[in-house]
Protein backbone atom coordinates (compact mmCIF):
# COMPACT_ATOMS: atom_id res chain seq x y z
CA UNK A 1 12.09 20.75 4.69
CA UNK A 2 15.28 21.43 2.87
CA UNK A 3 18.80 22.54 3.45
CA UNK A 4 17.54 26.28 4.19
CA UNK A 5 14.80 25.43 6.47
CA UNK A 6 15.93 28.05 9.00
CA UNK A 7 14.76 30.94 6.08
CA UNK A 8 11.28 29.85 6.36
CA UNK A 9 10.29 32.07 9.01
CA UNK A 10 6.90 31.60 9.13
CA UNK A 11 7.18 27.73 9.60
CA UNK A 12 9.10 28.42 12.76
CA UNK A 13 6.37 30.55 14.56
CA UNK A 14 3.95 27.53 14.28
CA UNK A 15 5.77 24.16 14.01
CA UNK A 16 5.00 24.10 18.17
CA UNK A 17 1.19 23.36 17.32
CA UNK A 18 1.30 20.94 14.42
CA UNK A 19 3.45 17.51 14.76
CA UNK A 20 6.33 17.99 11.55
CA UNK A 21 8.66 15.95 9.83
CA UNK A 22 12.08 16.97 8.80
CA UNK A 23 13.52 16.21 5.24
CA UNK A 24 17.27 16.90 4.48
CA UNK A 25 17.57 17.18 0.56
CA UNK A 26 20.26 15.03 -1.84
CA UNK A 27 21.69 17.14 -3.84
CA UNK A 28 21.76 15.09 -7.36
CA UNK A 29 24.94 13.51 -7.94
CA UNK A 30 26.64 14.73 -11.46
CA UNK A 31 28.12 11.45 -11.80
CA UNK A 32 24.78 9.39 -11.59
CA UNK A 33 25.21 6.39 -14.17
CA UNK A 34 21.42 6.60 -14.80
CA UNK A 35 20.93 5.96 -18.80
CA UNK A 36 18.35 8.14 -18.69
CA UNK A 37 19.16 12.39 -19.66
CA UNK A 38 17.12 14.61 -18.43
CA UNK A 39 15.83 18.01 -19.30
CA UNK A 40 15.33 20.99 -16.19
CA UNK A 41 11.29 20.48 -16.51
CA UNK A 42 11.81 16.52 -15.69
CA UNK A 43 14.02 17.17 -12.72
CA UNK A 44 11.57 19.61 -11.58
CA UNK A 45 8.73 16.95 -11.90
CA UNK A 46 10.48 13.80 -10.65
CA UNK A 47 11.43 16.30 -7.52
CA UNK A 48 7.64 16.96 -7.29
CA UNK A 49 6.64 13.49 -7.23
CA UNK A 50 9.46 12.49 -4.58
CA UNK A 51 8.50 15.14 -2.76
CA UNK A 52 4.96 14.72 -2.42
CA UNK A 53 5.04 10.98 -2.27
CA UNK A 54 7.61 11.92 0.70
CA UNK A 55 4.93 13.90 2.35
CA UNK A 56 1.81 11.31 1.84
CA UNK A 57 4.32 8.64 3.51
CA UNK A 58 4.98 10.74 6.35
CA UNK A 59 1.63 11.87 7.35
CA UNK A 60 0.29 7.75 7.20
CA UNK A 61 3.60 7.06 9.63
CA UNK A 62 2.21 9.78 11.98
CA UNK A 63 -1.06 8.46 12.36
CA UNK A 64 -0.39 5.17 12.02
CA UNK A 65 -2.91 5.29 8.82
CA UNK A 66 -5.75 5.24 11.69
CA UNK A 67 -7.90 7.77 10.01
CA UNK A 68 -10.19 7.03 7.72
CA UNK A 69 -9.10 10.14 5.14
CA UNK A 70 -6.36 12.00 4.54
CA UNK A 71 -6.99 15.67 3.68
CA UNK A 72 -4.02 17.15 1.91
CA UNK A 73 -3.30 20.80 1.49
CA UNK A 74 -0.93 22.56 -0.86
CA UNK A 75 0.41 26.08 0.63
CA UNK A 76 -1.41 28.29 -1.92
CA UNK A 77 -4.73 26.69 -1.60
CA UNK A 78 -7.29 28.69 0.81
CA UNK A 79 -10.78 26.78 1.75
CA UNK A 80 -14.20 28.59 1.41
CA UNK A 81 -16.13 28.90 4.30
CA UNK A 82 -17.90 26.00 5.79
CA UNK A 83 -15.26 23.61 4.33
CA UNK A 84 -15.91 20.83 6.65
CA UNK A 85 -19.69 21.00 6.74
CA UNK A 86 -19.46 20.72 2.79
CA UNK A 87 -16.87 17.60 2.83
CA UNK A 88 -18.63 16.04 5.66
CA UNK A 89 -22.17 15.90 3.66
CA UNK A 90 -20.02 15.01 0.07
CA UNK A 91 -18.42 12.08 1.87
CA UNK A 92 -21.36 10.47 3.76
CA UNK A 93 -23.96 11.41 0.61
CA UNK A 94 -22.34 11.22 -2.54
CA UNK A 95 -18.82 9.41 -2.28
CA UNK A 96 -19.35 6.46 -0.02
CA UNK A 97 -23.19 6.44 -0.29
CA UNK A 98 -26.11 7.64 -2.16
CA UNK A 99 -29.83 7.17 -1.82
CA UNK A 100 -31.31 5.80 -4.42
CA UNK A 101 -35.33 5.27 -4.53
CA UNK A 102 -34.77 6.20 -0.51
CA UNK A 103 -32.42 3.31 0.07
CA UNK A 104 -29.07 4.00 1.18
CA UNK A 105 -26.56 2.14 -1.87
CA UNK A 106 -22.87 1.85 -0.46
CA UNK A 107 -20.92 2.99 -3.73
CA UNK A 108 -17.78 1.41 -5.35
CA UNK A 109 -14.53 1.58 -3.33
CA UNK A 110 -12.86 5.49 -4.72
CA UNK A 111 -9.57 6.50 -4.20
CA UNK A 112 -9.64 10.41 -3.88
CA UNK A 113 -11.89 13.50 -4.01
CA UNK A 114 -10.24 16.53 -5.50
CA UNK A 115 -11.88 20.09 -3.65
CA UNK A 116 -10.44 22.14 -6.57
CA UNK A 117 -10.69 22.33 -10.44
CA UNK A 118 -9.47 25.35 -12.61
CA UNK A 119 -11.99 27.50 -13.32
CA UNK A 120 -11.07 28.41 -16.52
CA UNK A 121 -11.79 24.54 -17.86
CA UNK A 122 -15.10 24.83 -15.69
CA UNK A 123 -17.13 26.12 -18.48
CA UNK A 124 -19.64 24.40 -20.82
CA UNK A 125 -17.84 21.81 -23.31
CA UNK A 126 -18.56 19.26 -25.76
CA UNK A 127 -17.92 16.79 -23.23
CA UNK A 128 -20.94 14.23 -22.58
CA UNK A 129 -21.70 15.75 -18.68
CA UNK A 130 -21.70 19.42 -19.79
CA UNK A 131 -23.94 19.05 -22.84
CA UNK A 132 -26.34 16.92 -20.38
CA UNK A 133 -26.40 19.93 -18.39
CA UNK A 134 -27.38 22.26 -21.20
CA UNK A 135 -29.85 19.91 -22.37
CA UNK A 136 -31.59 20.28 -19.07
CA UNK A 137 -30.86 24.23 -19.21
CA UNK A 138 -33.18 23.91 -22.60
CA UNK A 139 -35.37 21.65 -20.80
CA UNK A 140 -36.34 23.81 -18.23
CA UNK A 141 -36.29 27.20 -20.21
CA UNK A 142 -39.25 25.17 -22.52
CA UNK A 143 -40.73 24.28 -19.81
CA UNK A 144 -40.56 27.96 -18.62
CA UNK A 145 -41.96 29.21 -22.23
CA UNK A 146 -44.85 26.56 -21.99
CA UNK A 147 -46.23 27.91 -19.32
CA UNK A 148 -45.97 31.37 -19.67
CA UNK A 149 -47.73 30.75 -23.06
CA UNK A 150 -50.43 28.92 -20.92
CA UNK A 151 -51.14 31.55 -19.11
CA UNK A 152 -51.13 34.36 -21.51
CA UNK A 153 -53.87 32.22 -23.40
CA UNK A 154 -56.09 31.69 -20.36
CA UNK A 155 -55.94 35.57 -19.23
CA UNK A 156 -56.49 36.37 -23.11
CA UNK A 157 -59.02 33.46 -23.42
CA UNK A 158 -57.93 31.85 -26.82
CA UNK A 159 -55.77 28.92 -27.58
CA UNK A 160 -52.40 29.11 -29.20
CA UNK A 161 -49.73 26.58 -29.93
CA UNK A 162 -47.49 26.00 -27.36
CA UNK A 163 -44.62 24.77 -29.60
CA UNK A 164 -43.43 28.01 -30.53
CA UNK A 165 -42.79 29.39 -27.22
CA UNK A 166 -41.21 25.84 -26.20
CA UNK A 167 -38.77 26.10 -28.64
CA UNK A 168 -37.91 29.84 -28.10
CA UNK A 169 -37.92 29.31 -24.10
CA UNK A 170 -35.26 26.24 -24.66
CA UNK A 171 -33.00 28.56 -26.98
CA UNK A 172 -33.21 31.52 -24.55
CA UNK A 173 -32.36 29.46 -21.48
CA UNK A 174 -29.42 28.13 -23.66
CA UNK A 175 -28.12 31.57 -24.83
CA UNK A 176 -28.51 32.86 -21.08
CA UNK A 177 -26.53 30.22 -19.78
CA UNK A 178 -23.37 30.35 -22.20
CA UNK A 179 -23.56 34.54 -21.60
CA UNK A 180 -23.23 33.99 -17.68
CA UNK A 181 -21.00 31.43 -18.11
CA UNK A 182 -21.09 27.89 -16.15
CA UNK A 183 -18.47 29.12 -13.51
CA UNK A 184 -20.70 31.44 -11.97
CA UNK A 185 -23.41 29.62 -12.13
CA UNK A 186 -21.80 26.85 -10.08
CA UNK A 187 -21.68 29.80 -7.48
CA UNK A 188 -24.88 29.42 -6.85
CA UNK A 189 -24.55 25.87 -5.44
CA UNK A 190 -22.50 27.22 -2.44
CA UNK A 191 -25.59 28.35 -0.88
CA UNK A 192 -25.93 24.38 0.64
CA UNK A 193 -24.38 21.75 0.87
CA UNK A 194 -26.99 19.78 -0.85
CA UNK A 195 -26.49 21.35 -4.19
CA UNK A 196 -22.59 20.62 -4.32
CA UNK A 197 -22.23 17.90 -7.67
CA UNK A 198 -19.82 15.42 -7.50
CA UNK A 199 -18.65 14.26 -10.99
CA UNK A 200 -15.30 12.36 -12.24
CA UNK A 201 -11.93 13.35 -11.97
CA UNK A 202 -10.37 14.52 -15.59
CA UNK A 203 -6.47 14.49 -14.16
CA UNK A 204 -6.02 17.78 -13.33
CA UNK A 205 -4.75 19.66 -10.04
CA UNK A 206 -4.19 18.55 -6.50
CA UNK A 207 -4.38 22.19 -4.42
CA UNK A 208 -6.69 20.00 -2.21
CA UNK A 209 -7.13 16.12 -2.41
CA UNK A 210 -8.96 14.08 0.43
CA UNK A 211 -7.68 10.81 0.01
CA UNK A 212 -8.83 7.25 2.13
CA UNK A 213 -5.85 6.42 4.71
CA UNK A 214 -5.83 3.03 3.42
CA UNK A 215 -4.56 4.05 -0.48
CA UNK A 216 -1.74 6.37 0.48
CA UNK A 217 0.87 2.90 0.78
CA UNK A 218 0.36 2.38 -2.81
CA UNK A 219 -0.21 5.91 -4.11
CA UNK A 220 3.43 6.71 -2.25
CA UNK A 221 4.76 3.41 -4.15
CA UNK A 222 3.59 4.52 -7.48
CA UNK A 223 4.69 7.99 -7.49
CA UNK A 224 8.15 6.92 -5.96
CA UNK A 225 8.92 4.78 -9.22
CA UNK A 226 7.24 7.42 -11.12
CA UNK A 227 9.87 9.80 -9.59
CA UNK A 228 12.43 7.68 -11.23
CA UNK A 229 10.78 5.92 -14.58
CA UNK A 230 11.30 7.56 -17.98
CA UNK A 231 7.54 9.42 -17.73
CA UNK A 232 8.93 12.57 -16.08
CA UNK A 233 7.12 15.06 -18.35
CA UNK A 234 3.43 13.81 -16.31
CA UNK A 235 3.09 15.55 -13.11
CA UNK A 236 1.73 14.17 -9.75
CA UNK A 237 -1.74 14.79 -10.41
CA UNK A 238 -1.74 12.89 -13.99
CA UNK A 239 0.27 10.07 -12.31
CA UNK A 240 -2.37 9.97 -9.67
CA UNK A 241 -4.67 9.76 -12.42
CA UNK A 242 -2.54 6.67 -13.87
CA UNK A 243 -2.17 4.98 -10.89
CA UNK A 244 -6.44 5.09 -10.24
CA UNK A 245 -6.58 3.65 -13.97
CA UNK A 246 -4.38 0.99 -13.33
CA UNK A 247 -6.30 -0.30 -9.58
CA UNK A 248 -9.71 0.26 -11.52
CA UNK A 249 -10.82 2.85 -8.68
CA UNK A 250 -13.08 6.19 -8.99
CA UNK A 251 -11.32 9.49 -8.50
CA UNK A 252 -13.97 11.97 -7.92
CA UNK A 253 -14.11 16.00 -8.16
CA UNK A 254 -16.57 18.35 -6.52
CA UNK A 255 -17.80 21.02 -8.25
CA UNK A 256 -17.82 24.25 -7.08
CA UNK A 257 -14.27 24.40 -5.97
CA UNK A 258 -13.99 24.24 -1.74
CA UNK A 259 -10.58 25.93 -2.28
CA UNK A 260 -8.96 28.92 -3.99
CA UNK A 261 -5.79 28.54 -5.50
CA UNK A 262 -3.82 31.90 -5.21
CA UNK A 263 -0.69 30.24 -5.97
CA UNK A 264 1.01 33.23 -8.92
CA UNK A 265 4.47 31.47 -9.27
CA UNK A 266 5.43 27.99 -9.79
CA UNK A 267 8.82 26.41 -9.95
CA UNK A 268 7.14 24.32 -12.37
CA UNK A 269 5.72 26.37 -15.17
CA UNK A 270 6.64 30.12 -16.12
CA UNK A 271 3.65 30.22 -18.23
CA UNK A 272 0.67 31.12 -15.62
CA UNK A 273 -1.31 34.10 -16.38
CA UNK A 274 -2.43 36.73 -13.97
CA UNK A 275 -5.74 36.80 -15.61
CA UNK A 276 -6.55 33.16 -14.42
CA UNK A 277 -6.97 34.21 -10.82
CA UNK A 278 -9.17 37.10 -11.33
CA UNK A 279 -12.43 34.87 -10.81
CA UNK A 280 -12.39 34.38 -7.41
CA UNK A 281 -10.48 37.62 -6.96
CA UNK A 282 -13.61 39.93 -8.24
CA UNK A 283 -16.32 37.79 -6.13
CA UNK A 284 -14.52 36.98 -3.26
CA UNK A 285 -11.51 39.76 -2.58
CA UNK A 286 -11.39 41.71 0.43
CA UNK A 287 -11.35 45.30 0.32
């Protein structure tokens, strides 16, 4: 909370339900001897890091890290519905354990799951995962063609190759997919909980991060010297992304996002486009 707290009006009609910590702000001293000069967009991220690092501290000291996770939520972030029901299956069955060949496998030890990613970098890609997927797009759509040329030869009774219609299935399936787009065909994995993916982190965005209790000491530690190295350009979420590099531990992302994020205007960046938050806007807007 800074020096104008008392502005923030709707703050003060709920801090009575929810336990709150108070921050007073330093202004920065003009005469700090600090070597390092800094531009306005480094202030702005070393304030970010401080500040969130300042946040993750306080909510460990109010539970006395006895939770297991940590769910953190920026202000312009608003969950889908079911939110819980979808983390609750993602942590028990794909984050700390999958089945494998109908044996429970505990998985390596993670450090955070990410609920959003933007959805303009959702789409298909050269990247390894999303050509996998489109291989299995073509898989199925000759699959598809196979069959349907099986059955126009048995209602025609003559034999054709099946090649042909293989090939052109896999191509159509391919086409079709790029003209919907990948984003909204993630959509469709909302209907349950079982078709959520869970894939690796790439860096970006922390809207809404669930992170285990037991990393936020040494996540707070990193970003605090963060806050204060040279590297002020990065912000929190690619110094989170250094800090899981350097304890050799598995950030994860699920995909589709669990949260919106509606946030227009950033003190950060002056270069967000309206456009970017028409997505969920059109499919999800009220009236």
């Amino acid at each position: 909370m800074d020096g104008n707290g008392k502005e923030f009006k709707d703050f003060g009609m709920v801090r009575h339900f929810f336990p709150f910590t108070r921050r007073q702000m330093i202004q920065p001293n003009s005469a700090d001897p600090s070597p390092v000069k800094l531009n306005s967009n480094q202030l702005k991220r070393s304030q970010q890091s401080s500040d969130y690092a300042f946040c993750l501290d306080a909510l460990y000291n109010i539970t006395n890290g006895g939770p297991t996770y940590a769910l953190v939520f920026e202000d312009d972030a608003v969950a889908f519905p079911n939110l819980f029901e979808n983390v609750f299956h993602i942590l028990d069955s794909r984050v700390e354990r999958k089945q494998i060949r109908g044996e429970w496998v505990t998985l390596p030890d993670w450090s955070y799951l990410k609920l959003y990613y933007p959805e303009k970098w959702a789409g298909f890609s050269w990247d390894f995962p999303m050509v996998r997927e489109l291989c299995f797009i073509a898989l199925v759509g000759a699959l598809v063609g196979i069959f349907c040329n099986s059955w126009e030869c048995r209602r025609r009774g003559r034999n054709q190759s099946s090649l042909a219609y293989g090939v052109l299935g896999a191509v159509y399936a391919v086409l079709l997919a790029l003209a919907i787009s990948r984003q909204t065909l993630l959509e469709i994995l909302r209907i349950s909980p079982f078709f959520l993916q869970v894939r690796h982190d790439k860096g970006c965005c922390i809207p809404a991060v669930i992170y285990q209790m037991k990393a936020l000491p040494g996540i707070v530690n990193y970003l605090d010297s963060h806050s204060t190295a040279a590297r002020r350009s990065e912000g929190v979420d690619l110094a989170l992304d250094d800090w899981t590099r350097e304890n050799v531990l598995v950030p994860y992302l699920v995909e589709p996002s669990l949260v919106r994020h509606i946030g227009m205007y950033s003190s950060l960046t002056t270069r967000k486009d309206a456009i970017q938050m028409l997505f969920y806007d059109l499919m999800y807007g009220e009236a």
